[in-house]
PDB file of N, CA and C in Angstrom:
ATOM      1  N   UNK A   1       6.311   3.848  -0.828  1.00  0.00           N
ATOM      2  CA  UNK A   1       4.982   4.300  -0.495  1.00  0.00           C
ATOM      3  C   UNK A   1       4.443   5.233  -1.564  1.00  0.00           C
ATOM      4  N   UNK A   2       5.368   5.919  -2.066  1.00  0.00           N
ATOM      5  CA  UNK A   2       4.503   7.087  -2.912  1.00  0.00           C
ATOM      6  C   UNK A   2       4.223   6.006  -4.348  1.00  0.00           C
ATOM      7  N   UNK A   3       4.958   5.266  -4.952  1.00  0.00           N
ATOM      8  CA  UNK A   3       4.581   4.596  -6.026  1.00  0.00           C
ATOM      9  C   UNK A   3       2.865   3.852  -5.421  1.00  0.00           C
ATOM     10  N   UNK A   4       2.768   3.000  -4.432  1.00  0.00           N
ATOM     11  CA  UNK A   4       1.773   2.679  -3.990  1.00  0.00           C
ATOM     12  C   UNK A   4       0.656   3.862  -3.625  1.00  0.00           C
ATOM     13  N   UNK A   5       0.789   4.751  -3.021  1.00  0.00           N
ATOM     14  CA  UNK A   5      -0.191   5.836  -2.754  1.00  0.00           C
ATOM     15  C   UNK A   5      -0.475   6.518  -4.698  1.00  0.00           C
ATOM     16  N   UNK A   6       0.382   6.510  -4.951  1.00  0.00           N
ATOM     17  CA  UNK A   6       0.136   7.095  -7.141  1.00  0.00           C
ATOM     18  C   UNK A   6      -0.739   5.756  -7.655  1.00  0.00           C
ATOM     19  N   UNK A   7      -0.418   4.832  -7.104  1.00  0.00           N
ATOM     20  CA  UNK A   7      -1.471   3.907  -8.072  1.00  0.00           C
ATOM     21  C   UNK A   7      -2.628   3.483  -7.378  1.00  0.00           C
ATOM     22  N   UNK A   8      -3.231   3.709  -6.289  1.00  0.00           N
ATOM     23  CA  UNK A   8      -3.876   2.971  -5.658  1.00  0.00           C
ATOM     24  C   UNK A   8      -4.931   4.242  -4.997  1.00  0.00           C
ATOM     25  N   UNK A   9      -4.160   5.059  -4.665  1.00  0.00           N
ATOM     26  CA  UNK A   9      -4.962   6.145  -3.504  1.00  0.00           C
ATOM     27  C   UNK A   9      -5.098   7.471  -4.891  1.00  0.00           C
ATOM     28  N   UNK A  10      -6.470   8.023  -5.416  1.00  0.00           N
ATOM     29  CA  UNK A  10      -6.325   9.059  -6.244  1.00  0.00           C
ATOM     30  C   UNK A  10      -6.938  10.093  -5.552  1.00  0.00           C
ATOM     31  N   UNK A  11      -7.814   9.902  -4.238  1.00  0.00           N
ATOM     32  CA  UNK A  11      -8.788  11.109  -4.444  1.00  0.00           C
ATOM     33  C   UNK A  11      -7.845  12.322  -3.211  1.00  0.00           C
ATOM     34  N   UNK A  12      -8.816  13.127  -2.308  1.00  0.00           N
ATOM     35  CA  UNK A  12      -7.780  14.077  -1.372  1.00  0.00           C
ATOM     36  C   UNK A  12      -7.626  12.982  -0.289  1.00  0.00           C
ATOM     37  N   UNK A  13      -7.228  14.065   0.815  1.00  0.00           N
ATOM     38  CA  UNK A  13      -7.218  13.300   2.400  1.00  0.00           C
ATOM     39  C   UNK A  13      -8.379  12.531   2.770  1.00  0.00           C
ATOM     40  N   UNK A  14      -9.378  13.124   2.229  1.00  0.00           N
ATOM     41  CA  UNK A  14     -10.836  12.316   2.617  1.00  0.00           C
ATOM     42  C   UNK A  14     -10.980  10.810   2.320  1.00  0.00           C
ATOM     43  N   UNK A  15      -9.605  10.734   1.262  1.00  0.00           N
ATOM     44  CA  UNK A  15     -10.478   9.488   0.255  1.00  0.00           C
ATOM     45  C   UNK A  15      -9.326   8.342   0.971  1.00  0.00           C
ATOM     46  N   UNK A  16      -8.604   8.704   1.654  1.00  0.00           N
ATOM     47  CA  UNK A  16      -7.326   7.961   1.825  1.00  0.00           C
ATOM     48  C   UNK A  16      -8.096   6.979   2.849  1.00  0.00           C
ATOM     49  N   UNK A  17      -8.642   7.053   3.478  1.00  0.00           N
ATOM     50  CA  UNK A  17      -9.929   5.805   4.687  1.00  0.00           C
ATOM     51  C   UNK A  17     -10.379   4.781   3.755  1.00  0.00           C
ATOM     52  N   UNK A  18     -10.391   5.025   2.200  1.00  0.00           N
ATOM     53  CA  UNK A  18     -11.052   4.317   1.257  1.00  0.00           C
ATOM     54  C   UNK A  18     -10.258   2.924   0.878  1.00  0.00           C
ATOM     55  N   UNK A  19      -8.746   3.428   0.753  1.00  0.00           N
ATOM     56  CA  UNK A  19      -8.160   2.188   0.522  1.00  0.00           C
ATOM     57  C   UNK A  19      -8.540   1.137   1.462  1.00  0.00           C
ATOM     58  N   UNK A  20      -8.939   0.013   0.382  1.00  0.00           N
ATOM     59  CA  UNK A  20      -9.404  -1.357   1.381  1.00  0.00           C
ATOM     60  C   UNK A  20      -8.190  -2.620   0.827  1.00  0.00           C
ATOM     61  N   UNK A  21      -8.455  -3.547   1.737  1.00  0.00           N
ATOM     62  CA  UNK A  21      -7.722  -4.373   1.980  1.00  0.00           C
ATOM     63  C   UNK A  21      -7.196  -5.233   0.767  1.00  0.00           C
ATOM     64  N   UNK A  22      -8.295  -5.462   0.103  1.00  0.00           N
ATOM     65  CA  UNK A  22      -8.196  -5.722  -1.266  1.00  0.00           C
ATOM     66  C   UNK A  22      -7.692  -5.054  -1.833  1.00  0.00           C
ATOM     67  N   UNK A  23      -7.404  -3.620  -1.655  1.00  0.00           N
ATOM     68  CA  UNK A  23      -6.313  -2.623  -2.846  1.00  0.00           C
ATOM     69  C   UNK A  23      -5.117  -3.172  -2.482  1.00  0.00           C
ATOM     70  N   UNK A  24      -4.759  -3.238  -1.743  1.00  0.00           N
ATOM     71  CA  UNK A  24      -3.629  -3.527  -0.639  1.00  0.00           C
ATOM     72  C   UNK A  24      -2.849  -5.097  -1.902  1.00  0.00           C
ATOM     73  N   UNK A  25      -3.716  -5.680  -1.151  1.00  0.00           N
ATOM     74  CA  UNK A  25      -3.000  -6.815  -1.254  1.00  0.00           C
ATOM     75  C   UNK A  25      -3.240  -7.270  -3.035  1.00  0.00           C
ATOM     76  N   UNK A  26      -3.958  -6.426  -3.898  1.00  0.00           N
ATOM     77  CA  UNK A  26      -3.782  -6.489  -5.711  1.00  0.00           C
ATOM     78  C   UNK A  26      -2.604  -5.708  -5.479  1.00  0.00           C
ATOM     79  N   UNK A  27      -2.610  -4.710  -4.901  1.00  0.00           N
ATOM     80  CA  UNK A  27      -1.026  -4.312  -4.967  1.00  0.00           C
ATOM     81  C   UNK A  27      -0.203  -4.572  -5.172  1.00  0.00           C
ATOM     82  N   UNK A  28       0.223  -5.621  -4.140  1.00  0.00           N
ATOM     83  CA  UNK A  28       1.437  -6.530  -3.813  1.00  0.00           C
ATOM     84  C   UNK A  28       1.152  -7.464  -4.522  1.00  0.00           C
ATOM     85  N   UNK A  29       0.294  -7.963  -5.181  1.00  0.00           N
ATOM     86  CA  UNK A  29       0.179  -9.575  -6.102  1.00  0.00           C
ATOM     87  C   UNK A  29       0.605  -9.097  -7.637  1.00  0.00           C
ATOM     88  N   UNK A  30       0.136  -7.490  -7.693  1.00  0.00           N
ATOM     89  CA  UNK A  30       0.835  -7.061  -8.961  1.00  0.00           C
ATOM     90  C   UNK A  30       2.267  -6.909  -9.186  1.00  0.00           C
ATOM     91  N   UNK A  31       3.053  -6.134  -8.033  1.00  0.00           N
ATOM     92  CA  UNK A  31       3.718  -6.364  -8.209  1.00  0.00           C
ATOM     93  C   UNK A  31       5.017  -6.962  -7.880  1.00  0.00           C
ATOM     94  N   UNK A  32       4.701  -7.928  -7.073  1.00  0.00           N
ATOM     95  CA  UNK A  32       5.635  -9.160  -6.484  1.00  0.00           C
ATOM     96  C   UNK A  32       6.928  -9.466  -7.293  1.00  0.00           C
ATOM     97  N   UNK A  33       6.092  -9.311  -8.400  1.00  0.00           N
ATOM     98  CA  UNK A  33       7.343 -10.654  -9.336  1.00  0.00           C
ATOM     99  C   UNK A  33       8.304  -9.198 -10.000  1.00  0.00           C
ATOM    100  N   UNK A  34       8.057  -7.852  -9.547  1.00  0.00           N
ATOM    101  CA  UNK A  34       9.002  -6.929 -10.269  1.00  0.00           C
ATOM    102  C   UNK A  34      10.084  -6.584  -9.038  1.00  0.00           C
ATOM    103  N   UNK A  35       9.944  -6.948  -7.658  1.00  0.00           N
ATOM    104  CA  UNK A  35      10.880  -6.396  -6.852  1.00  0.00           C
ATOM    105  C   UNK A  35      12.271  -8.168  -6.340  1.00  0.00           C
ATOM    106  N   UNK A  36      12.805  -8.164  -6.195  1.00  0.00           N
ATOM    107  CA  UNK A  36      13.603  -8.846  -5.398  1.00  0.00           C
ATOM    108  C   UNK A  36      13.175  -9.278  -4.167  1.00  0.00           C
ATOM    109  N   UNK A  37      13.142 -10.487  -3.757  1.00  0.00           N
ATOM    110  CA  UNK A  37      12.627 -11.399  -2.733  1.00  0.00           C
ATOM    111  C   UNK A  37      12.683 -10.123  -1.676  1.00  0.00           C
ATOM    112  N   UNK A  38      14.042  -9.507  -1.390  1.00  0.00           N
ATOM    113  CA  UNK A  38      14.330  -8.423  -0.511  1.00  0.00           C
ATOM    114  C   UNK A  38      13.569  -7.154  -0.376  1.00  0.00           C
ATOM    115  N   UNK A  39      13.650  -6.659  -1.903  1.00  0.00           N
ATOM    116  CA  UNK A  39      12.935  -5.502  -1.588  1.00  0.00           C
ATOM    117  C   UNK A  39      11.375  -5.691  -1.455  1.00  0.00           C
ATOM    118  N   UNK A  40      10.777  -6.722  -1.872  1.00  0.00           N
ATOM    119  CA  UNK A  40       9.202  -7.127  -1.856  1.00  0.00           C
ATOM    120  C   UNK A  40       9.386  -7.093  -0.370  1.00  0.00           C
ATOM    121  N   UNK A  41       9.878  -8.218   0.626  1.00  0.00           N
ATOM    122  CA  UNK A  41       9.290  -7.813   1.775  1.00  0.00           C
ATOM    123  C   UNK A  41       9.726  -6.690   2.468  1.00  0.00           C
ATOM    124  N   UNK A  42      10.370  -5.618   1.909  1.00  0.00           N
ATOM    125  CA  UNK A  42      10.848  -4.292   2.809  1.00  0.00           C
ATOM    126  C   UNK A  42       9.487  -3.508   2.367  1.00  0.00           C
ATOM    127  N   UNK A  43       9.001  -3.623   1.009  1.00  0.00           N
ATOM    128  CA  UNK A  43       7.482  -2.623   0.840  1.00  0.00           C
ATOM    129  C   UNK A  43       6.651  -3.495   1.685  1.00  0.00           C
ATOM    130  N   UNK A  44       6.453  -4.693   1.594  1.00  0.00           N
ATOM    131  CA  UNK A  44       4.905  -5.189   2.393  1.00  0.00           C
ATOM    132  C   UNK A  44       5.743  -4.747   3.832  1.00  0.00           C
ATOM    133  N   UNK A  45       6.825  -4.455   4.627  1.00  0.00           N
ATOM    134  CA  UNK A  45       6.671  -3.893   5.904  1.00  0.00           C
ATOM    135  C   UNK A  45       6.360  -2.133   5.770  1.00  0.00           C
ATOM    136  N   UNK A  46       7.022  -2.211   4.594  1.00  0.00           N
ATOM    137  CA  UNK A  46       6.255  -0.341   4.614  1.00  0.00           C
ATOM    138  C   UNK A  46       5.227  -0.462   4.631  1.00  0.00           C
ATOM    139  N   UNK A  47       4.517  -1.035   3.966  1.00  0.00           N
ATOM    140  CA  UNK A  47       2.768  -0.954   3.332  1.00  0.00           C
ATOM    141  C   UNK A  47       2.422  -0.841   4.992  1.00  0.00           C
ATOM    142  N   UNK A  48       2.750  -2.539   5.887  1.00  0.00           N
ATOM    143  CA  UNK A  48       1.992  -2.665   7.210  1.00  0.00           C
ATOM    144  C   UNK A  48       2.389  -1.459   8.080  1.00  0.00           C
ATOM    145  N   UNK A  49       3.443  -0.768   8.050  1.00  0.00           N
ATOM    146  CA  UNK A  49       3.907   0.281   9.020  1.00  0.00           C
ATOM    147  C   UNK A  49       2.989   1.481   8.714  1.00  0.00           C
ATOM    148  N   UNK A  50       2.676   1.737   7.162  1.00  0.00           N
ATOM    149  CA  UNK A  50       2.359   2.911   6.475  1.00  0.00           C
ATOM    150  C   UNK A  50       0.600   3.213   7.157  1.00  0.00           C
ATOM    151  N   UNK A  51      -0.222   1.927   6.750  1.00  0.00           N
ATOM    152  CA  UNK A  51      -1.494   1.367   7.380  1.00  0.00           C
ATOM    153  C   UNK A  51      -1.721   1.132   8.565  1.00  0.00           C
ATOM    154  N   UNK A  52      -0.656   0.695   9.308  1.00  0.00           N
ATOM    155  CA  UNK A  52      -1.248   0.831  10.962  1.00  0.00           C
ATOM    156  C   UNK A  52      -1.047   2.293  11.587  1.00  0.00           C
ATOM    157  N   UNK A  53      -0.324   2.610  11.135  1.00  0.00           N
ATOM    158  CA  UNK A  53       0.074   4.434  11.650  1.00  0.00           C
ATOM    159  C   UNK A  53      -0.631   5.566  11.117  1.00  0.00           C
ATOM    160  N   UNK A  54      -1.534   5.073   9.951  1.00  0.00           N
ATOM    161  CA  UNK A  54      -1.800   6.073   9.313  1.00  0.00           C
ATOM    162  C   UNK A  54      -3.616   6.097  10.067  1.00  0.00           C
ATOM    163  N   UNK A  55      -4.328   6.965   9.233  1.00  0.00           N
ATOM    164  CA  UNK A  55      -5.665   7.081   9.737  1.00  0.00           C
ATOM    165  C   UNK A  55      -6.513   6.092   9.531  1.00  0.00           C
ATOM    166  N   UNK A  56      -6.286   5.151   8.212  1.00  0.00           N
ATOM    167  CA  UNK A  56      -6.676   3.827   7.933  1.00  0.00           C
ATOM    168  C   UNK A  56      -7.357   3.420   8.497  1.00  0.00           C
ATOM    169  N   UNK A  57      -6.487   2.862   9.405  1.00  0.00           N
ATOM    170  CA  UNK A  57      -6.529   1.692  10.686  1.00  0.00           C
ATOM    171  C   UNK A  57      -8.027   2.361  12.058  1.00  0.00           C
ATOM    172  N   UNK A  58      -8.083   3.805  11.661  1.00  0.00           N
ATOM    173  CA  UNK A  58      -9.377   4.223  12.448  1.00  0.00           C
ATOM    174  C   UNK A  58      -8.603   4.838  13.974  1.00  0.00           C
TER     175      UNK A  58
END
């Protein structure tokens, strides 16, 4: 999460509602091909755990 929140999320708490779906998922298309079949889907369940729990989601 914090590598994803350093590249994706820059501004304060305010700005964190901002990440959209499309950040999300350039995310994961960037960097797919650097993790292991394994660890790729253990971040996309962080990412979904991180986003439904967080303020995001509203």
């Amino acid at each position: 999460m914090r590598m994803f929140l350093h590249e994706v999320y820059s501004g304060g708490a305010g700005a964190l509602c901002k990440i959209s779906q499309e950040d999300v998922i350039r995310y994961v298309e960037r960097h797919a091909q650097d993790w292991s079949p394994g660890t790729g889907k253990a971040m996309c369940w962080s990412l979904r755990a991180f986003l439904r729990y967080s303020t995001i989601g509203g």
